[in-house]
Protein backbone atom coordinates (compact mmCIF):
# COMPACT_ATOMS: atom_id res chain seq x y z
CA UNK A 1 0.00 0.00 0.00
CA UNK A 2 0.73 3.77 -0.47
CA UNK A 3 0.52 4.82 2.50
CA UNK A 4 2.72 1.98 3.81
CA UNK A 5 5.74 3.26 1.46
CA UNK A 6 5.81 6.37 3.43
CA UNK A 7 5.58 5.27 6.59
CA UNK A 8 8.43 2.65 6.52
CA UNK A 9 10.33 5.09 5.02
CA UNK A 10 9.56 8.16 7.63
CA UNK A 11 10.24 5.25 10.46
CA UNK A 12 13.79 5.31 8.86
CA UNK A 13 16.40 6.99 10.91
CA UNK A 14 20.54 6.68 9.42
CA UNK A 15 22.50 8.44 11.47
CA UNK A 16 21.80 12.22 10.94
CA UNK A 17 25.61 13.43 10.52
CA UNK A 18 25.70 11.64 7.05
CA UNK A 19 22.92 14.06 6.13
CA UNK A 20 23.88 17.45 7.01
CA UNK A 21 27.37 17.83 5.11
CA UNK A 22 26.10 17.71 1.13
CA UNK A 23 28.89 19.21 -0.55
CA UNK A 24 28.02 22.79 -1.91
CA UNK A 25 28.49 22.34 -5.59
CA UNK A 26 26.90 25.18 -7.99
CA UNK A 27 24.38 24.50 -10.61
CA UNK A 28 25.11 25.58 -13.78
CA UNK A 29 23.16 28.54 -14.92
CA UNK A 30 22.18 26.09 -18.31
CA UNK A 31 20.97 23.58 -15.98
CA UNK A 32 19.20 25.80 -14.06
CA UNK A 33 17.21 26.98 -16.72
CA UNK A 34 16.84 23.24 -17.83
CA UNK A 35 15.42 22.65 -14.74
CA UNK A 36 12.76 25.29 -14.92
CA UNK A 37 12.03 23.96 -18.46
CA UNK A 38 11.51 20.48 -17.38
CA UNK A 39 8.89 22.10 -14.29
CA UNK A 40 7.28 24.23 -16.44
CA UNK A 41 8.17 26.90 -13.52
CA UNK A 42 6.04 30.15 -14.12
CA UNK A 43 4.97 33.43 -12.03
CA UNK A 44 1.87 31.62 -10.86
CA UNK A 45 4.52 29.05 -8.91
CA UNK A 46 5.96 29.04 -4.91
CA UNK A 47 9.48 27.01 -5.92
CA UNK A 48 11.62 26.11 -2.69
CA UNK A 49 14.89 24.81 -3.34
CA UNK A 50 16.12 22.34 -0.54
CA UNK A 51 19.73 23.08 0.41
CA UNK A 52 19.82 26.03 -1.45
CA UNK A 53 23.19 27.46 -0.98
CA UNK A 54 24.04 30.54 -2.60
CA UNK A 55 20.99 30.92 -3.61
CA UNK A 56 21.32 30.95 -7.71
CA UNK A 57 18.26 28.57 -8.10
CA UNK A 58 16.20 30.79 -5.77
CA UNK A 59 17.22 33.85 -7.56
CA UNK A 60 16.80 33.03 -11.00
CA UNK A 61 13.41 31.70 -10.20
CA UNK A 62 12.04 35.01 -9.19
CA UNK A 63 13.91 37.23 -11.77
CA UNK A 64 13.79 34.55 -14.90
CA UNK A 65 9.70 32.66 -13.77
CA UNK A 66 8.90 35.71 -11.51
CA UNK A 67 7.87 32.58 -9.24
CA UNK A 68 7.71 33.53 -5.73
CA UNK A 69 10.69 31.46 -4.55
CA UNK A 70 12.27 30.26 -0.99
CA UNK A 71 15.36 28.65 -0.17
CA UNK A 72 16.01 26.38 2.57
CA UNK A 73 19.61 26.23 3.96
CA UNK A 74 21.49 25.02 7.12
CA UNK A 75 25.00 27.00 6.28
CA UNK A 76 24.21 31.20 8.00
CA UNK A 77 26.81 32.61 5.78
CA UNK A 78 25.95 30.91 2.74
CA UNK A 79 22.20 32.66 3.46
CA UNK A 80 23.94 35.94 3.90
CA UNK A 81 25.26 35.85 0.65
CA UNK A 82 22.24 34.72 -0.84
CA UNK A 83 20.48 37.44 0.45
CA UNK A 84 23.03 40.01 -0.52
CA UNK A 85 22.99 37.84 -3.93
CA UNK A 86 19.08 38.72 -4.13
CA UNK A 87 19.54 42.55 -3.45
CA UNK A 88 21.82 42.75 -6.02
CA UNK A 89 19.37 41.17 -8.46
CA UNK A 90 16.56 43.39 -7.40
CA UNK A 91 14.21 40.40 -6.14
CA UNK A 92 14.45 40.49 -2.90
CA UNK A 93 11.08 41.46 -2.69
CA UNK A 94 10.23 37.83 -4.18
CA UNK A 95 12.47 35.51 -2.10
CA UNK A 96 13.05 34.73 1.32
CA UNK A 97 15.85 31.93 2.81
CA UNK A 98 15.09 30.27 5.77
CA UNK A 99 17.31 28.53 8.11
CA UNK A 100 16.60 25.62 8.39
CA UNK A 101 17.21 21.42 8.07
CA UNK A 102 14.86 20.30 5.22
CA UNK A 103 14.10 17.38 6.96
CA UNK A 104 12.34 19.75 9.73
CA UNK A 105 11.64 22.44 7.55
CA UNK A 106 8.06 23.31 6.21
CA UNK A 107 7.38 23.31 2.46
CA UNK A 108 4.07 22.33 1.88
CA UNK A 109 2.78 25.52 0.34
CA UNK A 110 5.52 24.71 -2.66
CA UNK A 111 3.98 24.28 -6.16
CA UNK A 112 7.39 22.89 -7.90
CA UNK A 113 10.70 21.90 -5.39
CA UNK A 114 14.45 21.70 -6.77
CA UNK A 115 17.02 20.05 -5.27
CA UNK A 116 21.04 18.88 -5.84
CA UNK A 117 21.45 17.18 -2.65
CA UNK A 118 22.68 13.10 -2.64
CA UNK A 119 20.79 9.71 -3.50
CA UNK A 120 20.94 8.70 0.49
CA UNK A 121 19.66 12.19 1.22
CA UNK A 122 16.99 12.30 -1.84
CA UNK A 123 15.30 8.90 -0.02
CA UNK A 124 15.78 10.44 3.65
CA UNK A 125 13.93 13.26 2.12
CA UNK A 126 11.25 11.59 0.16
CA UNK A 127 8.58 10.62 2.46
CA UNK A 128 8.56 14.10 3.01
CA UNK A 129 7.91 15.45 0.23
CA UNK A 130 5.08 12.68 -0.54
CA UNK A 131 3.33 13.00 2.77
CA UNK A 132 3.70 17.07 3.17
CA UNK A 133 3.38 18.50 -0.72
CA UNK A 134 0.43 18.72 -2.62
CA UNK A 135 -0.91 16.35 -5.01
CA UNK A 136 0.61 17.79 -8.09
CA UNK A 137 3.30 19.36 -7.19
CA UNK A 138 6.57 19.12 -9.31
CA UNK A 139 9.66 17.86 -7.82
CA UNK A 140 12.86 18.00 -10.01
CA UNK A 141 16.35 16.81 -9.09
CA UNK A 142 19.57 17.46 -10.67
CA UNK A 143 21.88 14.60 -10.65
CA UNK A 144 20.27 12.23 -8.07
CA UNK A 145 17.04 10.15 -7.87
CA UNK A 146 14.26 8.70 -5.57
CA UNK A 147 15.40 5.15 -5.99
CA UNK A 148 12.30 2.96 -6.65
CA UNK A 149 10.24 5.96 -7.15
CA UNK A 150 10.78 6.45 -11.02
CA UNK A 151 10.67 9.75 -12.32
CA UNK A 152 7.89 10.66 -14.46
CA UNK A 153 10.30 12.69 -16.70
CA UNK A 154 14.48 12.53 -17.00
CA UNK A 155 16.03 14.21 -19.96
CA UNK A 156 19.92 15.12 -20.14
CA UNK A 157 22.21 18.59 -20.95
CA UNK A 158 25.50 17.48 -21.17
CA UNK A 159 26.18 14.35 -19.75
CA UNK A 160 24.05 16.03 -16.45
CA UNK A 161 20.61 14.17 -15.83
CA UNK A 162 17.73 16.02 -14.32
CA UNK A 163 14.76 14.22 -12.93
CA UNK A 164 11.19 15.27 -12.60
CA UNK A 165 8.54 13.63 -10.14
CA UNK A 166 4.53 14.86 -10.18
CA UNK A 167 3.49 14.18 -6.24
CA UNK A 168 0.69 11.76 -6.89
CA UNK A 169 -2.27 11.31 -4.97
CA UNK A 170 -3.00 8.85 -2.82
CA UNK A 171 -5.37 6.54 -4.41
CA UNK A 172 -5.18 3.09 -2.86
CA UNK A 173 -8.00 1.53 -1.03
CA UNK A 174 -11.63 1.24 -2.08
CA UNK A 175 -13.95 3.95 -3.84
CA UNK A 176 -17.37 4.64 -5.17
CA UNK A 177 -19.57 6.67 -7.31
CA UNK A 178 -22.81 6.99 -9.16
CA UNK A 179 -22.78 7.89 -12.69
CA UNK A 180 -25.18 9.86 -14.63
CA UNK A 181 -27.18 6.63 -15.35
CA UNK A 182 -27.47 5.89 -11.69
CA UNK A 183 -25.15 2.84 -12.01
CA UNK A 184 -22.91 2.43 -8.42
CA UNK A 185 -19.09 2.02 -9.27
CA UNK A 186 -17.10 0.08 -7.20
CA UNK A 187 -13.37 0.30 -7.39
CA UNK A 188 -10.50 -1.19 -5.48
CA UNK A 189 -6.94 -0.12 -5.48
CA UNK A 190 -3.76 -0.75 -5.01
CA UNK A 191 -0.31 1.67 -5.79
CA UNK A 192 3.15 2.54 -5.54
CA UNK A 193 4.02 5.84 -6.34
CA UNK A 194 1.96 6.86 -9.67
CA UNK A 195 2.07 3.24 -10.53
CA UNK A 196 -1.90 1.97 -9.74
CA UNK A 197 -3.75 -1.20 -10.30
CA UNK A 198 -7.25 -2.67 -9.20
CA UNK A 199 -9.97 -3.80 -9.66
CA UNK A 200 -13.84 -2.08 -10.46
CA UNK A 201 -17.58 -3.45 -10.38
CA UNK A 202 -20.42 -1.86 -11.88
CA UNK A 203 -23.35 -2.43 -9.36
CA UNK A 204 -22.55 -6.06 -8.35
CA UNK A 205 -21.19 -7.44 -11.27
CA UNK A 206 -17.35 -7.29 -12.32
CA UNK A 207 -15.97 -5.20 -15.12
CA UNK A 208 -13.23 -4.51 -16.58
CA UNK A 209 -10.79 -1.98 -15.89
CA UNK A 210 -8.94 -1.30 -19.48
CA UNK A 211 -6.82 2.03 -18.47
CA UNK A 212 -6.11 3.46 -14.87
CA UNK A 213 -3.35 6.38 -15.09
CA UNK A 214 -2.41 8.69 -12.22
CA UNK A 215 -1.29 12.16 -12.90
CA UNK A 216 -1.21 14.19 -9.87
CA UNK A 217 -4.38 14.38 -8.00
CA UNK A 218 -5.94 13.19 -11.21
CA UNK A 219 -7.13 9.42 -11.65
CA UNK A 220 -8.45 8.37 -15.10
CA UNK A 221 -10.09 5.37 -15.55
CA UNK A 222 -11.36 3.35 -18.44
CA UNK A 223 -14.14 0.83 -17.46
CA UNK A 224 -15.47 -1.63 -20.43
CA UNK A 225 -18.85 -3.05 -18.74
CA UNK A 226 -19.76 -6.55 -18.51
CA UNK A 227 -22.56 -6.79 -20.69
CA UNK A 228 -20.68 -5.68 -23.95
CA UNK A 229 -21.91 -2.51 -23.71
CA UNK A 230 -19.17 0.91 -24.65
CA UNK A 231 -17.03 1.67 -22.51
CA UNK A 232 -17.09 4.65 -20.31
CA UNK A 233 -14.14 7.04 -18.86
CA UNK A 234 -13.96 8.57 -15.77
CA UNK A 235 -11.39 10.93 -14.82
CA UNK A 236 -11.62 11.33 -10.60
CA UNK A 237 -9.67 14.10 -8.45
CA UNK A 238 -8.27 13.44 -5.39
CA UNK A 239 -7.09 16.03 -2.34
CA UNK A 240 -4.80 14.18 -0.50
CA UNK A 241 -6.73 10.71 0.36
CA UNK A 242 -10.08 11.35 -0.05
CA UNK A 243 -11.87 11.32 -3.29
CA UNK A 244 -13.60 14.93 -3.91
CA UNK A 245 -15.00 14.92 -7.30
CA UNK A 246 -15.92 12.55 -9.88
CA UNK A 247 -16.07 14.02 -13.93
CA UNK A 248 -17.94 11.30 -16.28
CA UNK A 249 -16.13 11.60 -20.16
CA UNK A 250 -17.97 10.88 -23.13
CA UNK A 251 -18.57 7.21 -24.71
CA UNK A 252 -15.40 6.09 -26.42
């Protein structure tokens, strides 16, 4: 189950000195801007970068995106420069930095997160950012991954890969709705990650579940009926774990 990813993960506790000395290395400006690409990072965004340094991500996300942007760093200097770094750039009107550990900090009102950090410290980090970000929300990584948790995206610039993640909704368990016709859907679920499977009756009789794709908070589901009849598509929204709206398509 879902839910049973993040908790053994959160229950996991390495020794927390191997997690507070990640090597300050500077992203390049190209990658940077790959980065936004690959997030689709625009003024309607809240980015937080996660061990943000000098604060070049943070920066360029609120004078390239005008994206309201916040970076999250343990190092005080490294902060004071970032700040000074943001004056000098005329945003710092848009950014804030925030001492902080980012596995105490809060980010939850973050729309798209960047981070550089390490593999051990990108899976330290991940139940995290699944339990406390938003449905939706666009994580991307430079260099490093989430380990069984496969990016929805990777592309390359220069030998340098850069991930992207869309925080997906969690789905598993059981569900129902009505349809339009008054027939009761019954779904069951299971997932990891965006990764779903199950199973679905229409009243009490099985059918068969042709397509089930998670995007987000966004379900979509393809049902073919058992008595030959079209199928029907359903595309359901989810807010965290509960199920808050149901959107019938037209007959394929």
């Amino acid at each position: 189950m879902f839910k049973d990813l993040i908790d053994d993960l959160d229950n996991y506790s390495p020794e927390p000195d191997k997690f507070l000395d990640v090597p300050f290395v500077p992203t390049d400006d190209r990658v940077i801007e790959a980065m936004f690409d690959l997030g689709a990072v625009n003024s309607k965004d809240v980015l937080y970068d996660l061990g943000s340094g000098d604060g070049r991500i943070v920066v360029a996300a609120a004078r390239d995106r005008g994206a309201r942007s916040v970076g999250i760093e343990m190092d005080t200097l490294r902060i004071a420069d970032a700040m000074e770094y943001a004056g000098n750039s005329r945003v710092e009107f848009m950014v804030d930095f925030i001492e902080d550990s980012i596995f105490s900090a809060d980010f939850s009102e973050a729309t798209v997160v960047t981070l550089y950090l390490l593999d051990a410290v990108n899976l330290r980090l991940r139940p995290r950012l699944l339990s406390q970000l938003r449905p939706g929300t666009r994580v991307i990584s430079q260099t490093f991954d989430m380990g069984d948790w496969k990016a929805d995206e990777r592309i390359q610039l220069s030998g340098v890969n850069i991930y992207k993640w869309i925080v997906p909704a969690r789905v598993d368990g059981v569900w129902q709705w009505e349809c339009v016709q008054g027939e009761l859907y019954h779904i069951e679920l299971t997932q990891s990650f965006q990764e779903v499977h199950g199973n679905i009756w229409i009243g009490e009789e099985p059918a068969i579940l042709d397509v089930v794709r998670l995007h987000g908070e966004s379900l979509f589901v393809t049902v073919r009926p058992p008595d030959h009849q079209a199928p029907k598509s359903f595309t359901l929204t989810f807010e965290y774990d509960e199920l808050i709206a149901v959107v019938e398509e037209s007959s394929l």
